[in-house]
Protein backbone atom coordinates (compact mmCIF):
# COMPACT_ATOMS: atom_id res chain seq x y z
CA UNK A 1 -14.19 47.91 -3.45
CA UNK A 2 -15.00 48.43 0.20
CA UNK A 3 -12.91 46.20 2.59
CA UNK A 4 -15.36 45.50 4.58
CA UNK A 5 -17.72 44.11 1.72
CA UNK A 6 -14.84 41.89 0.52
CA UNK A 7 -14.76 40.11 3.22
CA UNK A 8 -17.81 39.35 3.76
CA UNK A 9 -18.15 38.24 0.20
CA UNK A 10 -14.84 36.81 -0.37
CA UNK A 11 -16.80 32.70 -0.55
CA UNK A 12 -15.41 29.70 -1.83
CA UNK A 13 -16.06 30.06 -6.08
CA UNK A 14 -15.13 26.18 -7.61
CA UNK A 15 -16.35 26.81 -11.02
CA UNK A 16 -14.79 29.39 -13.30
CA UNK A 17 -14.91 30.41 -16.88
CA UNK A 18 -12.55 30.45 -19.67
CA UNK A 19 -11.88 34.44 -19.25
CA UNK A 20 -7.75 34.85 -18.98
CA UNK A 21 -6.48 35.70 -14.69
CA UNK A 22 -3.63 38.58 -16.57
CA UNK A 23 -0.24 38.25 -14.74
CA UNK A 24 -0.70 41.50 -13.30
CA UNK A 25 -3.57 40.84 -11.55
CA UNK A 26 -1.69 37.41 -10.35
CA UNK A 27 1.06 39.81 -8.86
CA UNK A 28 -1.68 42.65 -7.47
CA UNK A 29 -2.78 39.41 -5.12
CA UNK A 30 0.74 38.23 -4.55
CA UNK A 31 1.45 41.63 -3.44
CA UNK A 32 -1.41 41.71 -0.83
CA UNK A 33 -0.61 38.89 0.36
CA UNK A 34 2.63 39.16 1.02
CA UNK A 35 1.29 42.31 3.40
CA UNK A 36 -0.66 40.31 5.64
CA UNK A 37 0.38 39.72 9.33
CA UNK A 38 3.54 37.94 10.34
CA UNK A 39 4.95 36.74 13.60
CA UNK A 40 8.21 37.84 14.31
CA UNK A 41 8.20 39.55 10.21
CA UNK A 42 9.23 36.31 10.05
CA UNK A 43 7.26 35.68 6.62
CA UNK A 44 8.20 31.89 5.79
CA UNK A 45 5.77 32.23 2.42
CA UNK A 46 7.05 30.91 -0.87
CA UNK A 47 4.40 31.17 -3.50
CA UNK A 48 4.28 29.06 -6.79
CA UNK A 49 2.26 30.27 -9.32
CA UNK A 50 1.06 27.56 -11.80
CA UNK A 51 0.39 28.58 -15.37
CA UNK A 52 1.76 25.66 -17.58
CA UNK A 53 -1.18 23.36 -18.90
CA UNK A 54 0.96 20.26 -18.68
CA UNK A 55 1.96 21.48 -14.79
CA UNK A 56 -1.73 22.17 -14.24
CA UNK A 57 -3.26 19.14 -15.51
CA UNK A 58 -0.77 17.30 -13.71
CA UNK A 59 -1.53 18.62 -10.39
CA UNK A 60 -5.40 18.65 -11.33
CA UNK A 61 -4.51 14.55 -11.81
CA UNK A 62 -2.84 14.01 -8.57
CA UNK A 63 -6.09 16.62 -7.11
CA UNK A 64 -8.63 14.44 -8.33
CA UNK A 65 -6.91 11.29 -6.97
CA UNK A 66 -6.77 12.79 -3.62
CA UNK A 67 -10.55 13.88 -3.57
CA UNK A 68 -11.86 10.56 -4.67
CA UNK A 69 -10.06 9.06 -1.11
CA UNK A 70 -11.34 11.94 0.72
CA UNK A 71 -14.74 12.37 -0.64
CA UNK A 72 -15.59 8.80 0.30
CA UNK A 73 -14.11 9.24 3.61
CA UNK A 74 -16.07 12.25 4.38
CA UNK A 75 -18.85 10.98 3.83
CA UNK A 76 -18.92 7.91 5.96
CA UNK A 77 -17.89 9.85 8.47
CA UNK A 78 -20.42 12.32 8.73
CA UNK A 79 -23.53 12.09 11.28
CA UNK A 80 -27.26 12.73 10.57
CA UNK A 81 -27.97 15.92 9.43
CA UNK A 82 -30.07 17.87 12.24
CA UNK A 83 -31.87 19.53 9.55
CA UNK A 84 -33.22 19.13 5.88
CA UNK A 85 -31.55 22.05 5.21
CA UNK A 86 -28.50 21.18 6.55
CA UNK A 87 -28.73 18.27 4.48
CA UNK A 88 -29.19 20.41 1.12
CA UNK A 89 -26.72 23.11 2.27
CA UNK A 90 -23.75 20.01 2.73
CA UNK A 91 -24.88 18.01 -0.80
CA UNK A 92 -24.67 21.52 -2.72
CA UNK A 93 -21.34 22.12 -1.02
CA UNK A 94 -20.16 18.58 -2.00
CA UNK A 95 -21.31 18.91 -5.68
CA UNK A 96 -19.23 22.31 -6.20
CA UNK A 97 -15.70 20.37 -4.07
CA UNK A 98 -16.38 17.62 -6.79
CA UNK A 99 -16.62 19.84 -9.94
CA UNK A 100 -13.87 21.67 -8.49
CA UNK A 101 -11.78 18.48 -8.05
CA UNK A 102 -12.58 16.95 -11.78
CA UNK A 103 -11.78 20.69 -13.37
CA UNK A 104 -8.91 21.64 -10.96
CA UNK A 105 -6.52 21.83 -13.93
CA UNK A 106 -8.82 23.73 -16.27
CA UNK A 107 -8.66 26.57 -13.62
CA UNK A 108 -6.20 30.10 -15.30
CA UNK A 109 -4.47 29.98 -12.44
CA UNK A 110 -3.06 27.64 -9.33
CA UNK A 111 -1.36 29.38 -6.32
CA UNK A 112 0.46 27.06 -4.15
CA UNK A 113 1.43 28.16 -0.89
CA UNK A 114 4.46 26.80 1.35
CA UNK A 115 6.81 27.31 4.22
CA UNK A 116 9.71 25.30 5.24
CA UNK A 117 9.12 22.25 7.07
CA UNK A 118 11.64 22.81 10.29
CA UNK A 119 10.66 23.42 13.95
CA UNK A 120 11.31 26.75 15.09
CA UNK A 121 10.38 26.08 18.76
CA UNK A 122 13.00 28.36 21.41
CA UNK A 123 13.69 26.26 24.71
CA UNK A 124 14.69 27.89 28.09
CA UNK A 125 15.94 26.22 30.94
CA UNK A 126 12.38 25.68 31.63
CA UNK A 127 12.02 23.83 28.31
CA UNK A 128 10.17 24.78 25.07
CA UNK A 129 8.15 27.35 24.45
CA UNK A 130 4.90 26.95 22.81
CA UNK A 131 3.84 30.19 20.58
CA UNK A 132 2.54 28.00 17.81
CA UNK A 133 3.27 27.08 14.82
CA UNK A 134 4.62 28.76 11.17
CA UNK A 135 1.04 27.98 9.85
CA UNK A 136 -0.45 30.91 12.05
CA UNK A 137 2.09 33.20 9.74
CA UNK A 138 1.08 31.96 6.67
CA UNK A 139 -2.63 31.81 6.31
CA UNK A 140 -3.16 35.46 7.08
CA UNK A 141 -0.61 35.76 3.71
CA UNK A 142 -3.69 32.82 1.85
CA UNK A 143 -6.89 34.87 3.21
CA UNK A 144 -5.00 38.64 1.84
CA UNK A 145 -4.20 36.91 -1.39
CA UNK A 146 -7.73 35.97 -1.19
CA UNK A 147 -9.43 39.13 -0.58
CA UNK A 148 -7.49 40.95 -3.37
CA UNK A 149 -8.25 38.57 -6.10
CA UNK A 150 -12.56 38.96 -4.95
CA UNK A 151 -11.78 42.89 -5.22
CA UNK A 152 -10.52 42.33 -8.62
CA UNK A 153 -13.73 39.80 -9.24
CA UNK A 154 -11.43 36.83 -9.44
CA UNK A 155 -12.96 33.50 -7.68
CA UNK A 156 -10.99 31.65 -5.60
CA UNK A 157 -10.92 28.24 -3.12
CA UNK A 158 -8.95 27.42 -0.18
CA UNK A 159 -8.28 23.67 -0.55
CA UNK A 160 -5.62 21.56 1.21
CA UNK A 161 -7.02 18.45 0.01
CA UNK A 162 -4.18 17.77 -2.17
CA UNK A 163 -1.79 16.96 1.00
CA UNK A 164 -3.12 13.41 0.48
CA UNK A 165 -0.75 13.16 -1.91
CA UNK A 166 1.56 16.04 -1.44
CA UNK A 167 4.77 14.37 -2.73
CA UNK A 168 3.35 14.27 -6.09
CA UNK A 169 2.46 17.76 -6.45
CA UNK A 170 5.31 18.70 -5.19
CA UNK A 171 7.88 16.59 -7.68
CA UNK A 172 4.97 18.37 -10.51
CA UNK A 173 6.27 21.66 -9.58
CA UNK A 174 9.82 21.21 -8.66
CA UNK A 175 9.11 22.54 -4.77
CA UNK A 176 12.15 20.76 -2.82
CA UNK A 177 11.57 18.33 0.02
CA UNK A 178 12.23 20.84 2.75
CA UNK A 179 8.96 23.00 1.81
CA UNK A 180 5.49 21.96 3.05
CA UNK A 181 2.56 23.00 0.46
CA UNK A 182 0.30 24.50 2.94
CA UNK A 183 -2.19 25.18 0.76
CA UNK A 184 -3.11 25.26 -2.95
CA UNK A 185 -5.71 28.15 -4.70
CA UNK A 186 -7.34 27.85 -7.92
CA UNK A 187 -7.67 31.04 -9.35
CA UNK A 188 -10.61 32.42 -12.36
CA UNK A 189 -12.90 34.27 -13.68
CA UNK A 190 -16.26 32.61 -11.31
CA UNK A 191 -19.18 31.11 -12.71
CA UNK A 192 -21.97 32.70 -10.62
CA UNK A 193 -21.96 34.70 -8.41
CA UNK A 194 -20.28 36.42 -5.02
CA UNK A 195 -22.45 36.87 -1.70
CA UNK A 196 -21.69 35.17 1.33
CA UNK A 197 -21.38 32.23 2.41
CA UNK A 198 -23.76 30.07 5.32
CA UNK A 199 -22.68 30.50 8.35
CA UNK A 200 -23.34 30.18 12.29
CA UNK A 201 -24.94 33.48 13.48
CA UNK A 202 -21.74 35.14 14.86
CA UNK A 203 -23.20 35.88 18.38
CA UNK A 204 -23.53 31.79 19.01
CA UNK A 205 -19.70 31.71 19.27
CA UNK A 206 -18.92 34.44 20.37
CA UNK A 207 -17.69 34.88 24.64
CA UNK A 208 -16.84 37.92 26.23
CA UNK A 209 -14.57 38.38 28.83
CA UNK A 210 -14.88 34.42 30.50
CA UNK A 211 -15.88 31.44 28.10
CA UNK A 212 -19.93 30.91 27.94
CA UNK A 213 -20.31 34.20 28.70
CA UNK A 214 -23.03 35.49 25.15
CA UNK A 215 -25.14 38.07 24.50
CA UNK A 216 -26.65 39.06 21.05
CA UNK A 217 -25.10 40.70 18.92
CA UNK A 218 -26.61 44.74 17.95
CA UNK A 219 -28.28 45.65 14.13
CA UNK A 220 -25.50 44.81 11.31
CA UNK A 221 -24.50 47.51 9.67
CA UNK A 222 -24.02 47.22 6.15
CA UNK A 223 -21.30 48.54 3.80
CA UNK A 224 -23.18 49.00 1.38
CA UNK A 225 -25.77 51.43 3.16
CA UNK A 226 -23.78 53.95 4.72
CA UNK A 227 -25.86 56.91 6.82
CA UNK A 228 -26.85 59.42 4.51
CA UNK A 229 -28.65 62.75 6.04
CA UNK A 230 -32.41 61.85 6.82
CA UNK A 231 -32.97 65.60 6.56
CA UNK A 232 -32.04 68.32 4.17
CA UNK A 233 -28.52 69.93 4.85
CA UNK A 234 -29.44 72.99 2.11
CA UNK A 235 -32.95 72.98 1.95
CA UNK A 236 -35.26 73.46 -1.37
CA UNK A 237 -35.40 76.66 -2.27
CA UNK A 238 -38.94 78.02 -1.68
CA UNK A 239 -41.56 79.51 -4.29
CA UNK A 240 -41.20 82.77 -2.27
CA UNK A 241 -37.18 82.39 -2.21
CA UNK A 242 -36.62 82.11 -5.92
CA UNK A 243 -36.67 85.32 -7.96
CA UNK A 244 -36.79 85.82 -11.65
CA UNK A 245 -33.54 84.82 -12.32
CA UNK A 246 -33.90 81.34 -10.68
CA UNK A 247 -37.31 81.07 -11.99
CA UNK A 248 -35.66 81.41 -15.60
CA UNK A 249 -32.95 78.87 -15.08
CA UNK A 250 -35.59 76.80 -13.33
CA UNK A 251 -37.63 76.78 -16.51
CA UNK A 252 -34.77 75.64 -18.70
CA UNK A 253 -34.57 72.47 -16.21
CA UNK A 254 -38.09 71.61 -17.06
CA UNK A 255 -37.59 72.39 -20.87
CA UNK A 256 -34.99 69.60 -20.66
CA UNK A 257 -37.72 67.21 -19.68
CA UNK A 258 -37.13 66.98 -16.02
CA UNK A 259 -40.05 68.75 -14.58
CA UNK A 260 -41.84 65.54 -13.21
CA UNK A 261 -38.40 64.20 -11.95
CA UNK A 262 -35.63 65.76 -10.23
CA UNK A 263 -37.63 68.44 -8.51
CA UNK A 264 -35.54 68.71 -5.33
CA UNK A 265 -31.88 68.44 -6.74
CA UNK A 266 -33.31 70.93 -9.73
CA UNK A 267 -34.31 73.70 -6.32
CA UNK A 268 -31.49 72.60 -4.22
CA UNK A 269 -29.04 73.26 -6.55
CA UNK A 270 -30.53 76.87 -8.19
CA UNK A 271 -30.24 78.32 -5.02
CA UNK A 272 -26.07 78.37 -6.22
CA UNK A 273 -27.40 79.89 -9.98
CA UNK A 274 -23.90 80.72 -11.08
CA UNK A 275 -23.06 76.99 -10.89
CA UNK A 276 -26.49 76.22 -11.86
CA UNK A 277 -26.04 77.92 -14.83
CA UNK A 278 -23.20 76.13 -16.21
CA UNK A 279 -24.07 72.72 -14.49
CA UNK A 280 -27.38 71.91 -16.57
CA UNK A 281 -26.15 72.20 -19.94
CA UNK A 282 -23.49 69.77 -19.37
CA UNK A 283 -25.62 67.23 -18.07
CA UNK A 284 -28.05 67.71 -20.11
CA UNK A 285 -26.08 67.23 -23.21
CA UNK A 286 -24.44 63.69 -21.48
CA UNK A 287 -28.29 62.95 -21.28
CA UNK A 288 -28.76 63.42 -25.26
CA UNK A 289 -25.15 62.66 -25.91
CA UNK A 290 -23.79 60.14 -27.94
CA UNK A 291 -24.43 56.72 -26.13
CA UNK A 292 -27.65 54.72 -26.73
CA UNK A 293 -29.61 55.87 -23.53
CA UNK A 294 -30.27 52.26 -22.13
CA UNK A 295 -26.18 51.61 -21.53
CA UNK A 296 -25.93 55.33 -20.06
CA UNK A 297 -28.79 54.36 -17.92
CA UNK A 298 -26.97 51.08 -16.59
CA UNK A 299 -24.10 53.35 -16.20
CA UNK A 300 -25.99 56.16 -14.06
CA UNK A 301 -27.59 53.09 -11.88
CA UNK A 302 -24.61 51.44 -11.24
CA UNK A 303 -22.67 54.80 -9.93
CA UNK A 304 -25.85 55.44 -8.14
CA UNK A 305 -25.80 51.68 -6.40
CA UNK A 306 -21.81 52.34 -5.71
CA UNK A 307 -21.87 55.92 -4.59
CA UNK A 308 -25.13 55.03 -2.20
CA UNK A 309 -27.03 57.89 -3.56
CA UNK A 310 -30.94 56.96 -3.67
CA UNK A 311 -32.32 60.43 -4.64
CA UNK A 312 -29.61 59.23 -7.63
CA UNK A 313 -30.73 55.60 -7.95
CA UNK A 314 -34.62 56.83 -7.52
CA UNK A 315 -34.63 58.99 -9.97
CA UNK A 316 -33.09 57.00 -12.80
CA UNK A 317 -34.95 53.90 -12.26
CA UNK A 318 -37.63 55.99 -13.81
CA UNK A 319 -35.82 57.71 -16.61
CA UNK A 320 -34.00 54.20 -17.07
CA UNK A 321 -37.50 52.26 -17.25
CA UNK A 322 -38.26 55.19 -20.15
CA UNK A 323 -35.69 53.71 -22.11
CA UNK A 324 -35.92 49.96 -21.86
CA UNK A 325 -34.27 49.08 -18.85
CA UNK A 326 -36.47 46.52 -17.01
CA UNK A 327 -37.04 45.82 -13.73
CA UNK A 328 -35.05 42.77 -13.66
CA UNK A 329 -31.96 44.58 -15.03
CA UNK A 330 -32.69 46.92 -12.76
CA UNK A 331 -32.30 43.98 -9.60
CA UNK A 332 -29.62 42.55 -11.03
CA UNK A 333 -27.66 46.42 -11.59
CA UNK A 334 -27.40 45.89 -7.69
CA UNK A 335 -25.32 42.50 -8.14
CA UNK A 336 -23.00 43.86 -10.77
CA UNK A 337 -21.01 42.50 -13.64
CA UNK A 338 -21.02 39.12 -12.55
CA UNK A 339 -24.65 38.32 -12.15
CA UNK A 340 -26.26 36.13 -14.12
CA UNK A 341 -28.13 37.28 -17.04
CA UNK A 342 -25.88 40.02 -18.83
CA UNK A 343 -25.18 39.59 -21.52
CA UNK A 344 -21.24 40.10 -22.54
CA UNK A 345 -21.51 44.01 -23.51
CA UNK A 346 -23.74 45.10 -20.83
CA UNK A 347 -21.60 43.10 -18.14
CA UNK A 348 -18.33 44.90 -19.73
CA UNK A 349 -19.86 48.16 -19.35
CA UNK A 350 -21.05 47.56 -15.83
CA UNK A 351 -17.25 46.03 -15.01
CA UNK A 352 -16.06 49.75 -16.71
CA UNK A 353 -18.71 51.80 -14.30
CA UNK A 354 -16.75 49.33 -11.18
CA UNK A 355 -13.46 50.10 -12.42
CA UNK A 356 -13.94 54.21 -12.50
CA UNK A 357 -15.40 53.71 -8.93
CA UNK A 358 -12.94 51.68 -7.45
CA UNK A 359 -9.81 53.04 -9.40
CA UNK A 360 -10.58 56.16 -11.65
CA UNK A 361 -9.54 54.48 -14.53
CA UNK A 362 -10.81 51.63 -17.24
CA UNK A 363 -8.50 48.64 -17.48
CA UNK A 364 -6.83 47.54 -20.93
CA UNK A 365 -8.68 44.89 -20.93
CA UNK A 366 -12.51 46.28 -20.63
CA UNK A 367 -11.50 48.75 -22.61
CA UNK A 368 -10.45 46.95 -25.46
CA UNK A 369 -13.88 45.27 -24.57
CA UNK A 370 -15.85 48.44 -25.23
CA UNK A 371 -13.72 49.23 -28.41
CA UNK A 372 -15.70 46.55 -30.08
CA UNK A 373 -18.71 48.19 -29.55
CA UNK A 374 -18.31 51.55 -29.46
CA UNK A 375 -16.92 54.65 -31.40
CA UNK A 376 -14.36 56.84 -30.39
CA UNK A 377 -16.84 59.36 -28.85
CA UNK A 378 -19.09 57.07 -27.35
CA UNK A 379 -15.91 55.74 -25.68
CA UNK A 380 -15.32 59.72 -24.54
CA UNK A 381 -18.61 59.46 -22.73
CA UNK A 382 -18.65 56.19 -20.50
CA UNK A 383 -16.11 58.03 -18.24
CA UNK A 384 -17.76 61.43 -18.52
CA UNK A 385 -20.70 59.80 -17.51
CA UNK A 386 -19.98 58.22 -14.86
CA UNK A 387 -17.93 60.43 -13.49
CA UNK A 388 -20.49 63.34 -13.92
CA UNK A 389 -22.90 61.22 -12.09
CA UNK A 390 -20.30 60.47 -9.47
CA UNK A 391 -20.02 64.25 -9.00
CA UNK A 392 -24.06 64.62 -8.85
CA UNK A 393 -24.19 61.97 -6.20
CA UNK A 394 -21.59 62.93 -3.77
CA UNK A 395 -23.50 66.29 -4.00
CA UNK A 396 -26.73 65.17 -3.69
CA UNK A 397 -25.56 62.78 -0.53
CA UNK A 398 -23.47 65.67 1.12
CA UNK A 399 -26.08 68.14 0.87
CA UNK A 400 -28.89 65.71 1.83
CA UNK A 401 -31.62 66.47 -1.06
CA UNK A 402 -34.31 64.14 -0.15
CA UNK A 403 -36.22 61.90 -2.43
CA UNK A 404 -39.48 63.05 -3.56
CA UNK A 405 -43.05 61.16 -2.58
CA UNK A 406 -43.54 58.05 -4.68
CA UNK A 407 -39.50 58.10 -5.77
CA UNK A 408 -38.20 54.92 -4.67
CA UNK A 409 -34.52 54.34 -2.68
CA UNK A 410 -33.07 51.24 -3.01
């Protein structure tokens, strides 16, 4: 997954399914975390990873205790709301912090996070020296651990609301006196989905160079839309550039049904007829191959969403309307696995398209997923597919074939 996505998707997820957090992936986040920045390398982490029902449901107890004290403090504390949508936007926000706190203990996983509790000011003869406290080396270590689980579609929460009552988780989980618990993150499979979260427009609070000092902000770019060539790189071959040969080969493309779509990659890509040659048989038997042609169509789509290819994407919204797909499913393709809707094998085929993109490789556990539903050559495919279509994207972006009229990008 692209960092910069991550983070900007990496919200708060409170409610969490049943679905098994694997101790590898537990250890992947650990891992990250313990890369993040550190003052000094001094790296005062200690991490406690809580998988024991009776150790969960304890600290889920002593959680729950704690929120009831702070929810109705919170509360009674707060002002009016300046807006009716800052009202809504708080009361949704409470309602997830309360599920959160009466399910804390249902959660796969808890990470608790400490340091030891000692002073590590210096002194000179001018007296102490204030460079802040161990907490500034230890949340970068939270936010990393963070960050890995979203890229491995693991929900997590930040919560320190437990503190109330800190002595009592701590005696739960056998931390000694002389460690604070800095922090405490559930860990699951989410319920819903990832996006991010509401915030103030970054340019509001942001100064530069002398406090007060604003100015807006320029166009965001998005990670997800990367620049791709607005003009041809290899242009179309022409009707007077093609000669008999290409004419041929160009004729077997349209025999295979793709006369009405694929034009441009079809003329692009003849102008090289030695690789054109071999290239179209191969996809064209992946295209009558063995999968049902709706999954290889969620397949081509999602490599096409990932790969930011929409001559790709274009082209196989219409073959993949052909075969079933509708337009909703074709929405929701851009969300992923964990939208809403999916049912369990199309979401575990999406999650196997993610996991060749992001890793060039199915996990153990998706593909003991697919192995439920599909046959030993069917199973030969989903990689071949979408790493044929991974191929056919990188050259169609490189080379900058252009969409034809009425083909819609994303």
């Amino acid at each position: 997954m692209e960092v910069q996505h991550a983070l900007l998707t990496t919200r708060a997820m409170r409610r969490y399914t049943d679905a098994p957090v694997t101790d590898g992936e537990v250890e992947a986040c650990i891992r990250a975390a313990v890369q993040a920045p550190s003052g000094g390398n001094i790296q005062p982490w200690q991490f406690v990873v809580v998988r024991d029902p009776a150790v969960k449901a304890k600290v889920g107890e002593t959680y729950r205790a704690s929120y009831d004290r702070y929810e109705k403090a919170l509360v009674a504390s707060l002002p009016p709301f300046r807006s009716e949508e800052d009202e809504t936007s708080f009361n949704r926000g409470l309602t997830a912090s309360r599920h959160l706190a009466e399910h804390l203990g249902e959660a796969p996983v808890l990470v608790l996070v400490a340091m030891p509790a000692i002073d590590l000011t210096l002194h000179d003869d001018d007296g102490p020296l204030d460079i802040g406290t161990l907490h500034a080396s230890v949340f970068p270590a939270v936010q990393n651990l963070m960050v890995a689980a979203r890229a491995l579609g693991i929900g997590t929460a930040l919560t320190t609301v437990f503190r109330i009552r800190q002595d009592e988780v701590r005696e739960a989980c056998g931390i000694p006196d002389r460690y604070e618990i800095v922090a405490l993150v559930p860990m699951g499979r989410p319920v819903g989905r990832f996006g991010q979260a509401r915030r103030r427009p970054a340019e509001t609070i942001t100064h530069w160079d002398r406090w007060g000092e604003k100015r807006a902000f320029g166009p965001a770019e998005d990670p997800w839309n990367p620049p791709r060539p607005a003009t041809p790189r290899v242009a179309p071959a022409t009707d007077d550039e093609l000669d008999d040969d290409a004419r041929a080969l160009l004729g077997t493309a349209r025999v295979a049904g793709r006369d009405t779509v694929g034009a441009n990659i079809f003329s692009t890509l003849v102008k090289h007829k030695g690789l054109f040659r071999h290239w179209l048989p191969f996809g064209g038997k992946l295209l009558s191959g063995k999968l049902p042609a709706r999954e290889r169509e969620l397949l081509i789509l999602r490599t096409g969403w990932r790969t930011r290819s929409h001559y790709e994407w274009g082209q196989h919204v219409i073959i993949a309307k052909l075969v079933g797909v509708t337009d909703n499913e074709i929405a929701r393709i851009k969300l992923g696995p964990d939208a809403d809707g999916w049912s369990d094998a199309d979401r575990t085929l999406l999650r196997a398209a993610d996991e060749l993109h992001d890793d060039a490789c199915i996990t153990d556990a998706t593909w003991a997923e697919l192995a439920t539903t599909y046959d030993d050559k069917q199973l030969t495919e989903i990689p071949m597919v979408v790493g044929h279509y991974h191929l056919v994207a990188m050259t169609l972006n490189s080379l900058g074939v252009q969409r034809e009229p009425g083909v819609a990008g994303f």
